[in-house]
PDB file of N, CA and C in Angstrom:
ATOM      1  N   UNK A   1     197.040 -84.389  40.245  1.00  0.00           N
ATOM      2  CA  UNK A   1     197.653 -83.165  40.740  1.00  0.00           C
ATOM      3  C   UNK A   1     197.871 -83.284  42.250  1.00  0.00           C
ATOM      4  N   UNK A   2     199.076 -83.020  42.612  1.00  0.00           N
ATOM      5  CA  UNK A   2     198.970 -82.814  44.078  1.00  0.00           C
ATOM      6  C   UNK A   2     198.624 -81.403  44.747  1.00  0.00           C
ATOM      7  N   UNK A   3     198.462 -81.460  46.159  1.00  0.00           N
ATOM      8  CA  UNK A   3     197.690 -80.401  46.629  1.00  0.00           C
ATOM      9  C   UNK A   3     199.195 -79.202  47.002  1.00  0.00           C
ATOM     10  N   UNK A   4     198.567 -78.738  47.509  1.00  0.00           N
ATOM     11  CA  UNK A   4     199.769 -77.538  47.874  1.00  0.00           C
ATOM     12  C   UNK A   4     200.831 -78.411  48.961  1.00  0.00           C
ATOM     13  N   UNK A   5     200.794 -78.949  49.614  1.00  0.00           N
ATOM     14  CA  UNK A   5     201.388 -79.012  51.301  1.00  0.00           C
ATOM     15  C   UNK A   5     201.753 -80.503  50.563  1.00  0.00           C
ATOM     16  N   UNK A   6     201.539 -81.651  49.651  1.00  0.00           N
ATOM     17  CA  UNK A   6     202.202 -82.389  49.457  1.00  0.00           C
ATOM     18  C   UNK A   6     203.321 -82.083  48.221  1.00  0.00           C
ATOM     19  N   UNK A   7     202.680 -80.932  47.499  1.00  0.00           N
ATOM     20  CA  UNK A   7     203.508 -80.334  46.917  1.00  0.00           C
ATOM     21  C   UNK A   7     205.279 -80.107  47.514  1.00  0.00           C
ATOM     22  N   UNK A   8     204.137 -79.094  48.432  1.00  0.00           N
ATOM     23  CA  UNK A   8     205.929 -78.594  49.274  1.00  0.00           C
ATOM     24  C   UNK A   8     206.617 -79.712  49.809  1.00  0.00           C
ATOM     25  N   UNK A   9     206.052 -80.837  50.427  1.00  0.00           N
ATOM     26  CA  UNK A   9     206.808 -82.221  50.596  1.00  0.00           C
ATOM     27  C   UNK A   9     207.608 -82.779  49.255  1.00  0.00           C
ATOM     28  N   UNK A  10     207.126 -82.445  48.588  1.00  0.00           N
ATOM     29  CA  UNK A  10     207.967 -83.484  47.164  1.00  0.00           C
ATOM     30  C   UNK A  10     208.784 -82.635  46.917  1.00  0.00           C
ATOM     31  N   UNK A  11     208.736 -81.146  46.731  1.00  0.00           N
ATOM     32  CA  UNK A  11     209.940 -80.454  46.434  1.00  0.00           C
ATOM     33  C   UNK A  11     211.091 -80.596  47.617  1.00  0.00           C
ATOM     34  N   UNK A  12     210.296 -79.963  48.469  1.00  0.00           N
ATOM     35  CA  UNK A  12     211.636 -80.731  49.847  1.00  0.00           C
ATOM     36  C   UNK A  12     212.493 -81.797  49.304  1.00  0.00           C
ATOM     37  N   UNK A  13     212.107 -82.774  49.684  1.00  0.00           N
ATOM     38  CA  UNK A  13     212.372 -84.224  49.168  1.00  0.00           C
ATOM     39  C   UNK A  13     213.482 -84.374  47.810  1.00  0.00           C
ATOM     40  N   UNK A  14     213.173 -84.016  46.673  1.00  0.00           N
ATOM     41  CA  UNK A  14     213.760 -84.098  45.665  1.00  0.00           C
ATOM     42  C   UNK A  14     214.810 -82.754  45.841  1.00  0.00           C
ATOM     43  N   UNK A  15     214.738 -82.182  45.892  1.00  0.00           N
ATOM     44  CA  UNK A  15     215.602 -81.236  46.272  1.00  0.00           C
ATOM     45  C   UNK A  15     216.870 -81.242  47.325  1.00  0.00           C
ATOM     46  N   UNK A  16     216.223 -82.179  48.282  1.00  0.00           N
ATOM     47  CA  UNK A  16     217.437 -83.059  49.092  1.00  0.00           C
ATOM     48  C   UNK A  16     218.400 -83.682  48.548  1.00  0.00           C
ATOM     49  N   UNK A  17     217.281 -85.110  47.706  1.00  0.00           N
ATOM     50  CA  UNK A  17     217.787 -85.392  47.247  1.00  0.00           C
ATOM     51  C   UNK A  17     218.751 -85.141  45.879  1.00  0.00           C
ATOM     52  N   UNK A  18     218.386 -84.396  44.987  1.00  0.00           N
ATOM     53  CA  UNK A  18     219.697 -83.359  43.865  1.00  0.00           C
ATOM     54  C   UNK A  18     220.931 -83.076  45.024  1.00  0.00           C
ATOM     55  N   UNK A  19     220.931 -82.430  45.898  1.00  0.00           N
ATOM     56  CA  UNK A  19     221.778 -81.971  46.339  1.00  0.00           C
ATOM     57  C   UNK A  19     222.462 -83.312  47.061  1.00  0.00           C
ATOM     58  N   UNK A  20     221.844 -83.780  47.884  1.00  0.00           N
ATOM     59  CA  UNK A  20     222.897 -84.723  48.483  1.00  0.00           C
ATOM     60  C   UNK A  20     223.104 -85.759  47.506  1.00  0.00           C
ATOM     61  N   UNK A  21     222.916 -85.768  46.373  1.00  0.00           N
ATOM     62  CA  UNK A  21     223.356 -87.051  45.221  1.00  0.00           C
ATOM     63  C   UNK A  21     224.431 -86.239  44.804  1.00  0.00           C
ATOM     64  N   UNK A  22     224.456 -85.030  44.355  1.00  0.00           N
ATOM     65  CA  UNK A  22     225.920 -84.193  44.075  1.00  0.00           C
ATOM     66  C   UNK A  22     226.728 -84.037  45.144  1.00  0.00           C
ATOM     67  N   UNK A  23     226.329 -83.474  45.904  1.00  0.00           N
ATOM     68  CA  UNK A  23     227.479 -83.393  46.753  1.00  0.00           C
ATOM     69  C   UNK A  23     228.049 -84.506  47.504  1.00  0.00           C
ATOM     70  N   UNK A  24     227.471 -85.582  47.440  1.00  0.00           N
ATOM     71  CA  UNK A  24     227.979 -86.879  48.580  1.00  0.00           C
ATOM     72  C   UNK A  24     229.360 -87.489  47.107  1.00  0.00           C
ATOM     73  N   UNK A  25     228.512 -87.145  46.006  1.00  0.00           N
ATOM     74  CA  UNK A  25     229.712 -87.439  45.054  1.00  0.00           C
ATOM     75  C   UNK A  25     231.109 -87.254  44.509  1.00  0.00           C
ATOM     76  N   UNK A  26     230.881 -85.533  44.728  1.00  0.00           N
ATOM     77  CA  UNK A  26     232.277 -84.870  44.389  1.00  0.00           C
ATOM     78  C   UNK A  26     232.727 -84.855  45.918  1.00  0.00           C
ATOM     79  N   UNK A  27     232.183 -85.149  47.461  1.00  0.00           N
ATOM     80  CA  UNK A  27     233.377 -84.878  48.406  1.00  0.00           C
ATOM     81  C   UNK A  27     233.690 -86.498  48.671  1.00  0.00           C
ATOM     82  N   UNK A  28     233.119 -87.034  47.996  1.00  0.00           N
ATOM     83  CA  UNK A  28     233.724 -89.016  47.665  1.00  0.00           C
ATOM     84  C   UNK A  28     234.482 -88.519  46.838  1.00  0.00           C
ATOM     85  N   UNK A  29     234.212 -88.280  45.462  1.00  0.00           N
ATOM     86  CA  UNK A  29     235.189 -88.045  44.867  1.00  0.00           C
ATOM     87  C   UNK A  29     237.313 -87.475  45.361  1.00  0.00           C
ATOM     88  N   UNK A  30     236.459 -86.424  46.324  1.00  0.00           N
ATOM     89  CA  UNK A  30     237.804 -85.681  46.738  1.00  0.00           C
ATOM     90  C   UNK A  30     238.448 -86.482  47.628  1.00  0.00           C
ATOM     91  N   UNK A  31     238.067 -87.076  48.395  1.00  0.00           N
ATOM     92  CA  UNK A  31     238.465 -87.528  49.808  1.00  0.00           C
ATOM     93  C   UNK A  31     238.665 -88.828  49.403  1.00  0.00           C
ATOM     94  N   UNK A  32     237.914 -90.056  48.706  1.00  0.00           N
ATOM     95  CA  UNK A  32     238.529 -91.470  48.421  1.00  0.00           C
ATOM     96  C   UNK A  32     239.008 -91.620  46.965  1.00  0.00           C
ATOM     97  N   UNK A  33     238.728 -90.743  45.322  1.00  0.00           N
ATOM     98  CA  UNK A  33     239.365 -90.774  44.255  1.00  0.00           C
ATOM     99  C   UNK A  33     238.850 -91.893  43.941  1.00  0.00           C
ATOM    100  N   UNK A  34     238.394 -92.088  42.898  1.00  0.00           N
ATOM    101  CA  UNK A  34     237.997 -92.717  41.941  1.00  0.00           C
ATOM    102  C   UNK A  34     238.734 -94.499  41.871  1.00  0.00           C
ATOM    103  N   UNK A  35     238.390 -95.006  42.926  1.00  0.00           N
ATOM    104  CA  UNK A  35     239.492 -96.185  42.984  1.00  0.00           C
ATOM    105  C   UNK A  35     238.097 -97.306  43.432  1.00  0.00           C
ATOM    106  N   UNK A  36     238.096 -98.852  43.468  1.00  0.00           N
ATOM    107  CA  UNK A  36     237.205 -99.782  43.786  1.00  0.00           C
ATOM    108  C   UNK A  36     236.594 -99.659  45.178  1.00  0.00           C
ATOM    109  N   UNK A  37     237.328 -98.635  45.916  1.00  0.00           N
ATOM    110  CA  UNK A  37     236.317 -98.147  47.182  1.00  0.00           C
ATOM    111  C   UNK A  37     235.357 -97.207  47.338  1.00  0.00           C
ATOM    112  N   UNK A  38     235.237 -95.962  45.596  1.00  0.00           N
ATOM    113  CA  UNK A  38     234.460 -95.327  45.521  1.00  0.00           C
ATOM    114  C   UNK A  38     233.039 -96.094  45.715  1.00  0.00           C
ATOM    115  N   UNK A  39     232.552 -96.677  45.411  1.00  0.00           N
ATOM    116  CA  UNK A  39     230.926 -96.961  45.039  1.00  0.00           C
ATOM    117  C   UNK A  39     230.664 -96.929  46.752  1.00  0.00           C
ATOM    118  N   UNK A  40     230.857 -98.083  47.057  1.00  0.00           N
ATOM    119  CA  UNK A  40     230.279 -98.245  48.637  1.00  0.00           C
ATOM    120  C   UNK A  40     230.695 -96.900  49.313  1.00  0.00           C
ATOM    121  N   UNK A  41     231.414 -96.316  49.492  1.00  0.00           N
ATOM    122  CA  UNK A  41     231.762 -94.918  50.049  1.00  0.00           C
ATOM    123  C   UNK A  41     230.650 -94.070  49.533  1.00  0.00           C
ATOM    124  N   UNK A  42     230.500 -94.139  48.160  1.00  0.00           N
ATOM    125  CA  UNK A  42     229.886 -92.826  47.966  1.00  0.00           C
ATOM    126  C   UNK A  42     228.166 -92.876  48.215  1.00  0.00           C
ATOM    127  N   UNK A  43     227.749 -94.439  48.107  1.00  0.00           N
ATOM    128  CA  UNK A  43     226.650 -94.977  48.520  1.00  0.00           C
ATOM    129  C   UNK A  43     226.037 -94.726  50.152  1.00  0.00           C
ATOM    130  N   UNK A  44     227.133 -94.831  50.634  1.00  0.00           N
ATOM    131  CA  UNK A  44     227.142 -94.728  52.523  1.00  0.00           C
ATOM    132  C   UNK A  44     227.053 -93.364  52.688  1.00  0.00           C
ATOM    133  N   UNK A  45     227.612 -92.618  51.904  1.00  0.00           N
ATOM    134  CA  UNK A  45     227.830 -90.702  52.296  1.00  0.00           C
ATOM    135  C   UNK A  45     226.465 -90.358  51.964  1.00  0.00           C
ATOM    136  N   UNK A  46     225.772 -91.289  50.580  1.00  0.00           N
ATOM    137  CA  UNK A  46     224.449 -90.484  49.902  1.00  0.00           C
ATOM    138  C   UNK A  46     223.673 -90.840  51.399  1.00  0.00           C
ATOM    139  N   UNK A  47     223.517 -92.182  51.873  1.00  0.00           N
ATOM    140  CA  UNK A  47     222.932 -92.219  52.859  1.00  0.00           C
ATOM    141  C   UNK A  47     222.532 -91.809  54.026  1.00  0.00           C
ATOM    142  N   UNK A  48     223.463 -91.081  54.046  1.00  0.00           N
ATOM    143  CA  UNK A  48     223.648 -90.150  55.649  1.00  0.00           C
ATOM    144  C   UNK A  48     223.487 -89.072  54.907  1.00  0.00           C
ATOM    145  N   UNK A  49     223.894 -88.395  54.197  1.00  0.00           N
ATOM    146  CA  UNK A  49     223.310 -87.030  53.894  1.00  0.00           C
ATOM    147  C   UNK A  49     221.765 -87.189  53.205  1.00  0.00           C
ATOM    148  N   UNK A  50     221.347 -88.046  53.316  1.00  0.00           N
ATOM    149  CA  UNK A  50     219.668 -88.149  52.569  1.00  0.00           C
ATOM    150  C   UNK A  50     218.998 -88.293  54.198  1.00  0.00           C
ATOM    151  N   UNK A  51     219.603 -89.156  54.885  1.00  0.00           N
ATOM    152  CA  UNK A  51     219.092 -88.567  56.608  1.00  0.00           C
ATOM    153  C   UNK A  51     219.073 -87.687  56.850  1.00  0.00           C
ATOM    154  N   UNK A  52     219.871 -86.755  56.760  1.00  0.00           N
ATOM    155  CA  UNK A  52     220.566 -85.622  57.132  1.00  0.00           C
ATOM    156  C   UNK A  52     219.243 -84.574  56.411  1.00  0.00           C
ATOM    157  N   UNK A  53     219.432 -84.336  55.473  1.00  0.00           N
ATOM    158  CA  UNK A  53     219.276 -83.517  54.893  1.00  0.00           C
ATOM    159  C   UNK A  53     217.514 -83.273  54.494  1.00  0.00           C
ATOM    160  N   UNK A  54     217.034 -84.635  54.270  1.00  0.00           N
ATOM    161  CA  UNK A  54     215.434 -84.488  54.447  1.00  0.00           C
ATOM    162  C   UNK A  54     214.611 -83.783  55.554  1.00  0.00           C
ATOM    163  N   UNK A  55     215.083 -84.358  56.912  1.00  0.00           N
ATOM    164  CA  UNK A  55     214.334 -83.651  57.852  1.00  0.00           C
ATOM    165  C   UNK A  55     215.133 -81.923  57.735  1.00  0.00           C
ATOM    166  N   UNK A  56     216.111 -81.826  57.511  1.00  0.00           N
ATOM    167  CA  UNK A  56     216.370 -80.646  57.515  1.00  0.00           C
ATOM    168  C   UNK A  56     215.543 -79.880  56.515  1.00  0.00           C
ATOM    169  N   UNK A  57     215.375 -79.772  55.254  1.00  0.00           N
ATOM    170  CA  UNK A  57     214.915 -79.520  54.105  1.00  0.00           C
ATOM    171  C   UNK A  57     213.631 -79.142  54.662  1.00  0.00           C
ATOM    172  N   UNK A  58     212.955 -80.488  55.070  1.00  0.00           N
ATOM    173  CA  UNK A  58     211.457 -80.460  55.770  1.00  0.00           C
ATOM    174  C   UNK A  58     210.906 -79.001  56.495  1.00  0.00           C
ATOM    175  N   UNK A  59     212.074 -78.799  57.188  1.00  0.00           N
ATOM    176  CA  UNK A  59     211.786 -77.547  58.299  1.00  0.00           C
ATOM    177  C   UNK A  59     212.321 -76.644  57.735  1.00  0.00           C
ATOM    178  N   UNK A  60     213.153 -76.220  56.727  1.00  0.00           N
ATOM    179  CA  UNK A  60     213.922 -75.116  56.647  1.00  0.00           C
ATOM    180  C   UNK A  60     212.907 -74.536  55.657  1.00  0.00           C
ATOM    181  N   UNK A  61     213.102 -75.102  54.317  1.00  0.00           N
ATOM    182  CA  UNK A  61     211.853 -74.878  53.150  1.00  0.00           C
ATOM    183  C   UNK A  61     210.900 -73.996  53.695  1.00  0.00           C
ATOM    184  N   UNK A  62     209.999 -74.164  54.577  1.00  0.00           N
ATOM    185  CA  UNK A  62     208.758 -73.329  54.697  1.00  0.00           C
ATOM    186  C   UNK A  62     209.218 -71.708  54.903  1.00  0.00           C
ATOM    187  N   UNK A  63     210.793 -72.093  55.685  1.00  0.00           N
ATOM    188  CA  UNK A  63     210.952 -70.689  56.815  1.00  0.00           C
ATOM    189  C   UNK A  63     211.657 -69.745  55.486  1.00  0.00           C
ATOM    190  N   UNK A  64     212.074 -70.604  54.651  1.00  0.00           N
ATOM    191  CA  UNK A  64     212.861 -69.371  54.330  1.00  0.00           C
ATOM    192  C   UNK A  64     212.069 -69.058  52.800  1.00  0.00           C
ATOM    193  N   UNK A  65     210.945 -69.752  52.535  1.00  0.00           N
ATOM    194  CA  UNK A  65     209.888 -69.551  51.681  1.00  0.00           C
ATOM    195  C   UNK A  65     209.166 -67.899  52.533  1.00  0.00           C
ATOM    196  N   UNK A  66     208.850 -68.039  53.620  1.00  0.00           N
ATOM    197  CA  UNK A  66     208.306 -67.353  54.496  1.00  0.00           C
ATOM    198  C   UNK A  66     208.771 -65.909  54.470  1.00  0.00           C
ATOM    199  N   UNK A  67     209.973 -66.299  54.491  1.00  0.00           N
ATOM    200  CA  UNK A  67     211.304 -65.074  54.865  1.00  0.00           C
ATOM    201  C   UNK A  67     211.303 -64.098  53.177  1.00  0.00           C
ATOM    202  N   UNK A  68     211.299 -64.723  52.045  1.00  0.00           N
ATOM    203  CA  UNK A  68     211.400 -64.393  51.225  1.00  0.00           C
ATOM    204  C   UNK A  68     210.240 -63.451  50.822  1.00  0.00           C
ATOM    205  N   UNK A  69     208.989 -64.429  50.850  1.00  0.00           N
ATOM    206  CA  UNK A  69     207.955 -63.862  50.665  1.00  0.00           C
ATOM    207  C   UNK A  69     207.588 -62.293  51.179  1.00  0.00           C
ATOM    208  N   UNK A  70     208.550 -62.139  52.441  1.00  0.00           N
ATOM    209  CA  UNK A  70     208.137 -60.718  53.230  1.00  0.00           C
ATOM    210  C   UNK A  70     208.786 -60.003  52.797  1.00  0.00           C
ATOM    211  N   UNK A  71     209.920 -60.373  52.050  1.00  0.00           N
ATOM    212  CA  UNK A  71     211.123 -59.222  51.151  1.00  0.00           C
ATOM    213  C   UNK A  71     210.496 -59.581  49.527  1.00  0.00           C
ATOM    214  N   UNK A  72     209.508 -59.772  49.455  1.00  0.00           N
ATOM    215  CA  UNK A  72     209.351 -59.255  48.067  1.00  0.00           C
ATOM    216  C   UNK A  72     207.777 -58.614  47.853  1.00  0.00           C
ATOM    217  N   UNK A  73     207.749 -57.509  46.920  1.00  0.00           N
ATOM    218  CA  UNK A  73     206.618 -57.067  46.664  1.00  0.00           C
ATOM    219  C   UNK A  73     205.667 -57.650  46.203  1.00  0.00           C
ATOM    220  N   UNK A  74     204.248 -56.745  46.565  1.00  0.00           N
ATOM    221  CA  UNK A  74     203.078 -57.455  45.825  1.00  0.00           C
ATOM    222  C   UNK A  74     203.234 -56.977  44.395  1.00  0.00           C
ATOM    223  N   UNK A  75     202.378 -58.119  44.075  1.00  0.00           N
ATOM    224  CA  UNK A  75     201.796 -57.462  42.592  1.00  0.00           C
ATOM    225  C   UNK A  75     201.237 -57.013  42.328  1.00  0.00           C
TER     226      UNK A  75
END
C-alpha cells in the first residue's frame, strides 16, 4: 500500500501522463495527419508535454484538491 503523499505523487503522475498521451496525439494528429512523420512527431510532443505537465500537475493537484475541499460540505 502506498502512503498518502506518495499516493498523491502517483496520481499526479499518471494523470499527466493520460492526458498528455491523448492530447500530444490528437494535436499530432491535427497538425502532421497520419503520414510516416506521425510517430517521431507524436513521440517528441508526448515528451515535452510529459515535462511540461508533471511538474505542473505536481503543484497544481494539492491547490485545487485544497480549493475544493473548502467548497464542499462536511459529513
Amino acid at each position: 500500500m502506498l502512503s498518502r503523499s506518495a499516493a498523491a505523487i502517483v496520481f499526479s503522475v499518471m494523470v499527466s501522463f493520460a492526458m498528455s498521451l491523448s492530447m500530444s496525439f490528437v494535436l499530432t494528429a491535427m497538425n502532421v495527419g497520419f503520414t510516416q512523420a506521425f510517430l517521431q512527431a507524436w513521440l517528441e510532443s508526448l515528451i515535452i508535454s510529459l515535462i511540461v505537465s508533471i511538474p505542473i500537475s505536481l503543484l497544481v493537484v494539492p491547490l485545487i484538491q485544497r480549493v475544493v475541499q473548502g467548497w464542499t460540505k462536511p459529513s
